[in-house]
N, C-alpha and C. Protein backbone atom coordinates (compact mmCIF):
# COMPACT_ATOMS: atom_id res chain seq x y z
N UNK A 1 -113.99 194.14 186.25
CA UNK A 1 -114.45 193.09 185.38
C UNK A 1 -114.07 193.37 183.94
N UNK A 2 -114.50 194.45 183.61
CA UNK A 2 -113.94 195.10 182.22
C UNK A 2 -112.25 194.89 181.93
N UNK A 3 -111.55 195.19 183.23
CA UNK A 3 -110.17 194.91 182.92
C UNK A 3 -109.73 193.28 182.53
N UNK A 4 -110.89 192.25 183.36
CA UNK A 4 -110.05 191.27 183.10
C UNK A 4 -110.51 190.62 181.57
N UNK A 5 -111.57 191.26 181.08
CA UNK A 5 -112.12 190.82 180.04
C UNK A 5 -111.41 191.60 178.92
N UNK A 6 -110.58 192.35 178.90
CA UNK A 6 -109.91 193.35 177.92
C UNK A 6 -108.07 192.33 177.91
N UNK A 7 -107.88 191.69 179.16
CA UNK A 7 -107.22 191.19 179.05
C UNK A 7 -106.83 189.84 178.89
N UNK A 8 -107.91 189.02 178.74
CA UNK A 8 -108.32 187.86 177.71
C UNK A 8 -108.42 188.35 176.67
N UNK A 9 -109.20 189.18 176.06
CA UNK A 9 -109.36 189.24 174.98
C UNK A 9 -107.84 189.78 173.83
N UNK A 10 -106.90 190.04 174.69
CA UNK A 10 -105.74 190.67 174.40
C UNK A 10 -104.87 189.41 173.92
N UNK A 11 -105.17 188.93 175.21
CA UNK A 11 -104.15 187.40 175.31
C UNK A 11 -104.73 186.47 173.85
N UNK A 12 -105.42 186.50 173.79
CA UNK A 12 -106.52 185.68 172.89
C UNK A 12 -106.00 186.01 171.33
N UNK A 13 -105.88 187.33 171.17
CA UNK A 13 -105.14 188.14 169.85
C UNK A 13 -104.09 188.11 169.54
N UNK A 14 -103.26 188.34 170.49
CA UNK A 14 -101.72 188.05 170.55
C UNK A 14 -101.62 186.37 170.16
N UNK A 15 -102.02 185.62 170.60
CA UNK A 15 -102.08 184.35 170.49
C UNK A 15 -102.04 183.74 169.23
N UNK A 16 -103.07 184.33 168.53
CA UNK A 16 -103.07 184.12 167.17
C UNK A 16 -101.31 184.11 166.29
N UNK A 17 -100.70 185.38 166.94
CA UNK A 17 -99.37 185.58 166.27
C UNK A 17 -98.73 184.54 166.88
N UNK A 18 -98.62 183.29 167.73
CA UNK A 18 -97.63 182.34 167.74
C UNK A 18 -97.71 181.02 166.79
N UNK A 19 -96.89 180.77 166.78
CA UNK A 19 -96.88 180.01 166.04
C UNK A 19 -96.40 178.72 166.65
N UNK A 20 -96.65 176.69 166.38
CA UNK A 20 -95.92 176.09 166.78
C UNK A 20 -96.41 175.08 166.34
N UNK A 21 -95.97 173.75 166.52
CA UNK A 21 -96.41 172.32 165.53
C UNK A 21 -96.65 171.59 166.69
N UNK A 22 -97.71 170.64 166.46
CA UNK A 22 -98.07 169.59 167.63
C UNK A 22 -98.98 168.59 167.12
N UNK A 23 -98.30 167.35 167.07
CA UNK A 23 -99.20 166.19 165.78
C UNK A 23 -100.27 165.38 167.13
N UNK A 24 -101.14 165.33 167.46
CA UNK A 24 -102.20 164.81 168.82
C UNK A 24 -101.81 163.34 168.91
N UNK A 25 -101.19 163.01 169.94
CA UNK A 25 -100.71 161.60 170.62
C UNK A 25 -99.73 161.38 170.16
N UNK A 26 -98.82 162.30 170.07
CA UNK A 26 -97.48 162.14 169.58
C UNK A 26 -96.47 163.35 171.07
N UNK A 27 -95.93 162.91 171.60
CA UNK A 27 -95.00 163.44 172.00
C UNK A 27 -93.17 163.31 171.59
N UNK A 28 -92.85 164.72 171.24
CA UNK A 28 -91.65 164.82 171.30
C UNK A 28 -89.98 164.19 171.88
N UNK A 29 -89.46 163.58 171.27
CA UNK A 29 -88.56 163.21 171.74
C UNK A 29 -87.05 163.67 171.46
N UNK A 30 -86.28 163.88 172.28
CA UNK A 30 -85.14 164.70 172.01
C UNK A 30 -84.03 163.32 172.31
N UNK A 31 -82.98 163.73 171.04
CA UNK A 31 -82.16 162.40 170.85
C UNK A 31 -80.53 163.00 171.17
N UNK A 32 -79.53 162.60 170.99
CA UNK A 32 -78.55 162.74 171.31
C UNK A 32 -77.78 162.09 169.88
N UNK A 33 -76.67 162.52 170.03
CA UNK A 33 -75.74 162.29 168.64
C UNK A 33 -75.38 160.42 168.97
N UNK A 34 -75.07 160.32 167.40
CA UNK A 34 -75.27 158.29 167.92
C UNK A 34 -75.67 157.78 168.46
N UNK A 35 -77.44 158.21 169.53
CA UNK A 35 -78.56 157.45 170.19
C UNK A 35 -79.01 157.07 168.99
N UNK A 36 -79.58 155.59 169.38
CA UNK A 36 -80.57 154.63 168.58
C UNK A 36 -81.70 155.09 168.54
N UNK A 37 -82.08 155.07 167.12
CA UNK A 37 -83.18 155.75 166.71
C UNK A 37 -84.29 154.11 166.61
N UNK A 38 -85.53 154.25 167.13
CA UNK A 38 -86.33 152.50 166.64
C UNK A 38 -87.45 153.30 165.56
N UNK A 39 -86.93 152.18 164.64
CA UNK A 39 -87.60 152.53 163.31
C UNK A 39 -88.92 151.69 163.65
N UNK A 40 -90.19 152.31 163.70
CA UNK A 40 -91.43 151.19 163.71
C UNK A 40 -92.55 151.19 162.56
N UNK A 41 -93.34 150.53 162.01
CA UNK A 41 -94.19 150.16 160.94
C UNK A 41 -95.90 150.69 161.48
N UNK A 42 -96.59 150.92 160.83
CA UNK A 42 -97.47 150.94 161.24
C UNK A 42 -98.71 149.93 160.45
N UNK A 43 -99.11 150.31 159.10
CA UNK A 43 -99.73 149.54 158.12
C UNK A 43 -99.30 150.55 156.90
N UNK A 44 -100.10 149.94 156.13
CA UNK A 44 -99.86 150.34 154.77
C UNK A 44 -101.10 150.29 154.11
N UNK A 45 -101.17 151.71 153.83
CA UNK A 45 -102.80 152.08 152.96
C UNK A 45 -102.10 152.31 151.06
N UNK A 46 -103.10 152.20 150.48
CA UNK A 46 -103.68 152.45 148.99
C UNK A 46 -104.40 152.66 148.42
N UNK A 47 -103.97 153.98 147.35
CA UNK A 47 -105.38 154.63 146.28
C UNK A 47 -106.16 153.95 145.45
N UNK A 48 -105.95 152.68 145.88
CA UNK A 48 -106.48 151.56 144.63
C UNK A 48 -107.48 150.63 145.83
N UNK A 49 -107.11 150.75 147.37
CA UNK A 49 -108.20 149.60 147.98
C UNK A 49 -108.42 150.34 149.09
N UNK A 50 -109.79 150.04 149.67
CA UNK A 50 -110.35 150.87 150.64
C UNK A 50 -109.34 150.30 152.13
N UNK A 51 -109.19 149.09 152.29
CA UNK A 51 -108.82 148.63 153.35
C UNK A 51 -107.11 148.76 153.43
N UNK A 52 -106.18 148.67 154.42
CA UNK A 52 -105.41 148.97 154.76
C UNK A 52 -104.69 147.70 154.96
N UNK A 53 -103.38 147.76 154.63
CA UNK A 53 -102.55 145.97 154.98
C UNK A 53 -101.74 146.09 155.87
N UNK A 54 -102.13 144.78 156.75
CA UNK A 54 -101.15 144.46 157.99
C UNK A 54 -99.40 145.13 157.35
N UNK A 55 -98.87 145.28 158.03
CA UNK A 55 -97.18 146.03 157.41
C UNK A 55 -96.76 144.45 157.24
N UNK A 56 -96.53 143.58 158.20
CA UNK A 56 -95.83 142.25 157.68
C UNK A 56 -96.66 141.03 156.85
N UNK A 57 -98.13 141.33 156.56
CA UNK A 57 -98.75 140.36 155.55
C UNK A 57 -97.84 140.82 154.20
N UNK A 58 -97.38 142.09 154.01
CA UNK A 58 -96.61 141.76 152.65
C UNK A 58 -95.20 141.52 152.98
N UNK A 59 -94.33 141.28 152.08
CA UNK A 59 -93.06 140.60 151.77
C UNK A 59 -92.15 141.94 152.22
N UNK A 60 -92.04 141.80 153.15
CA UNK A 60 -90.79 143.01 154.30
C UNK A 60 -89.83 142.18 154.67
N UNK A 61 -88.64 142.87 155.14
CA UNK A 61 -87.70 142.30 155.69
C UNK A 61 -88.71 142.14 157.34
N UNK A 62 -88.21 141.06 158.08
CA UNK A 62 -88.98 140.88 159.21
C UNK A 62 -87.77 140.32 160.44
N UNK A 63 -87.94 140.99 161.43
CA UNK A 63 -87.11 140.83 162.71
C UNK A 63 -86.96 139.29 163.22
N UNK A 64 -86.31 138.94 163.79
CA UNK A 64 -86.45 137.59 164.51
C UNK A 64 -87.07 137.52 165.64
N UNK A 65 -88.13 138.81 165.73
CA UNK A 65 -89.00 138.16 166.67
C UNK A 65 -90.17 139.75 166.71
N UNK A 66 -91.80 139.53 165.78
CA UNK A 66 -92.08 140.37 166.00
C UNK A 66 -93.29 140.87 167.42
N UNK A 67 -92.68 142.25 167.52
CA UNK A 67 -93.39 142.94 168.69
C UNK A 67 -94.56 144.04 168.33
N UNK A 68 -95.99 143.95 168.65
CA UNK A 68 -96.34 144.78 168.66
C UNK A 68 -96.68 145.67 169.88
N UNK A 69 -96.80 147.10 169.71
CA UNK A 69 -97.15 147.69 170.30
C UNK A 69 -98.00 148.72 170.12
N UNK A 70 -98.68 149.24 171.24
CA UNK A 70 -99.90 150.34 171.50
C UNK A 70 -98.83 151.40 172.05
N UNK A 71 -99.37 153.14 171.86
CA UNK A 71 -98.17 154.12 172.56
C UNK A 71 -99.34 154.73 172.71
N UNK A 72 -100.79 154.88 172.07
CA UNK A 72 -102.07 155.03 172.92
C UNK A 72 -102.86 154.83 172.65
N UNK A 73 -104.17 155.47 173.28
CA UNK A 73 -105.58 155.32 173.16
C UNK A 73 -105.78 155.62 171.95
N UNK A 74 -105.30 156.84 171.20
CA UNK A 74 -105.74 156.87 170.14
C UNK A 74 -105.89 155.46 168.81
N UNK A 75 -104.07 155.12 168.88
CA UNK A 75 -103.76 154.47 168.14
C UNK A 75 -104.85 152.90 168.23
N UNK A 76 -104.98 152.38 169.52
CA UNK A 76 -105.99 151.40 169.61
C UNK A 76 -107.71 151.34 168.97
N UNK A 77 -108.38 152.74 169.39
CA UNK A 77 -109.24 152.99 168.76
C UNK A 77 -109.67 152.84 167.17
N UNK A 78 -107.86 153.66 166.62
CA UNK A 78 -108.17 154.04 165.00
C UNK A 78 -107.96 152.37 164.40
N UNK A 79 -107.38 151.38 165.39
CA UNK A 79 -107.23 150.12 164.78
C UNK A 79 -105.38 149.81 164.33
N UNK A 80 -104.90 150.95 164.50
CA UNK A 80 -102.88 150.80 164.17
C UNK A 80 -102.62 150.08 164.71
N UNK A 81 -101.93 148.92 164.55
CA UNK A 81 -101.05 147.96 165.45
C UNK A 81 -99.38 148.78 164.78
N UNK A 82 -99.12 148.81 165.70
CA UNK A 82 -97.23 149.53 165.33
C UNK A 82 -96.84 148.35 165.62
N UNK A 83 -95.79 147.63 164.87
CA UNK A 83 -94.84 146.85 165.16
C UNK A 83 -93.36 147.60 164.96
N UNK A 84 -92.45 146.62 165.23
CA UNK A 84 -91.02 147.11 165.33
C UNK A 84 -90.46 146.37 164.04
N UNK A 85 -89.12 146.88 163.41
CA UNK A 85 -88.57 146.29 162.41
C UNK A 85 -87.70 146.34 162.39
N UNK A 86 -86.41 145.38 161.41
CA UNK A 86 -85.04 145.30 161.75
C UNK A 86 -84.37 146.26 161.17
N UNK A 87 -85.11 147.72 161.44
CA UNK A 87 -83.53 148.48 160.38
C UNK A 87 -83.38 148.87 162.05
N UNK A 88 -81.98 149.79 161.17
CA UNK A 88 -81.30 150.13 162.29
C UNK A 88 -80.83 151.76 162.08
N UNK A 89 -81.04 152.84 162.84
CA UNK A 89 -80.63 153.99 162.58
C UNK A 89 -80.17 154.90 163.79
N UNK A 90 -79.26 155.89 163.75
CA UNK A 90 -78.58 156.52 164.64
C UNK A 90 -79.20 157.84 164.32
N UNK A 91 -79.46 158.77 164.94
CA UNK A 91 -79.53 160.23 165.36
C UNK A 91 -77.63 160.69 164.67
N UNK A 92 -78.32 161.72 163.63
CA UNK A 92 -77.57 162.42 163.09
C UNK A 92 -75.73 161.47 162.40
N UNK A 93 -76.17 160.27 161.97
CA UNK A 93 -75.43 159.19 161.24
C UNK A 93 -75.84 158.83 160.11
N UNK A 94 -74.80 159.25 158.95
CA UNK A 94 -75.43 158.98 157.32
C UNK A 94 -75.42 157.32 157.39
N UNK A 95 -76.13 156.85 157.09
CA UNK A 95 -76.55 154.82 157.16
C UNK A 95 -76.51 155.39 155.43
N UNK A 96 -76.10 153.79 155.30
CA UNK A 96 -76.49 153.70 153.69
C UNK A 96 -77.21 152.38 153.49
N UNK A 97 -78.32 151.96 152.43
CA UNK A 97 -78.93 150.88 152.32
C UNK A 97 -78.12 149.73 152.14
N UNK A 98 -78.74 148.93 153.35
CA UNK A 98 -78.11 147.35 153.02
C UNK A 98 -78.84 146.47 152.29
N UNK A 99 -78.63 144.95 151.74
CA UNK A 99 -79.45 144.82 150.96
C UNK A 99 -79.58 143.20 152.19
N UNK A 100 -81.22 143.58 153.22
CA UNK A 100 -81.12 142.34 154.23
C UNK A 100 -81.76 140.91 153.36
N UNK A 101 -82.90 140.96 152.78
CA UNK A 101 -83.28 140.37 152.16
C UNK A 101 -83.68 140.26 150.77
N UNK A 102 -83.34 138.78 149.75
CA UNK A 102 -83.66 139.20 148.53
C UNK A 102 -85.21 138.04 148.66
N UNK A 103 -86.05 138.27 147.83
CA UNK A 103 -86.65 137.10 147.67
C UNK A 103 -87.59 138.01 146.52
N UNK A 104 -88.28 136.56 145.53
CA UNK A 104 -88.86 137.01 144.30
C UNK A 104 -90.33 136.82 144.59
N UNK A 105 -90.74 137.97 143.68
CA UNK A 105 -92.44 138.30 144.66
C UNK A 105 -92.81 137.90 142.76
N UNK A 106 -94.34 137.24 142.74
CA UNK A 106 -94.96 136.49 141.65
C UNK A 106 -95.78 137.96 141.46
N UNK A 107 -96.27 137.74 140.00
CA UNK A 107 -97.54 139.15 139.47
C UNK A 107 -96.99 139.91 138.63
N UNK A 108 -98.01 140.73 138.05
CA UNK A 108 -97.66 142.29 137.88
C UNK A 108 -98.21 143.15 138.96
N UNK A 109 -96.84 144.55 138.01
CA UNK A 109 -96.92 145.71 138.77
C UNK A 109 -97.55 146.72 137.60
């Protein structure tokens, strides 16, 4: 009994020395050179208002057709709607900014 408890407690110590990254409801995805990368939105928070804005209630470039989606439980709970958006990006491909939409927004900044 002593042995197996000397050897948890070993495992347990050693353990401490690894090291590794893991963000909760996020799994890893491994891409390939010029696979399509999908760029998605989630909302948009600020140090100035408690509440959080839909990503397309403000003035974004916007897809011709938007999709939302859930990827989990978490995300449903905390209230995220992820939608999808029209950029476009490749795995390990320098893109440079296009300019998709202009339009003039009223106010100050």
């Amino acid at each position: 009994m002593k042995m197996i408890f000397g050897s948890i407690l070993l495992l347990a110590y050693l353990g401490g020395f690894c090291s590794g990254f893991y963000v909760p409801g996020v799994a890893p995805i491994d891409f390939q050179k010029d696979e399509e990368v999908e760029v998605k939105a989630v909302k948009m928070t600020s140090s100035k208002t408690q509440l959080p804005y839909e990503y397309y209630s403000l003035k974004f470039c916007r897809p011709s057709k938007i999709e939302y989606q859930s990827e989990n439980l978490g995300e449903v709970l905390r209230g995220d709607r992820i939608v999808n958006t029209p950029y476009e990006a490749k795995e390990m491909q320098l893109n440079y900014v296009a300019n998709f939409v202009t339009f003039q927004v009223a106010g100050r900044f």
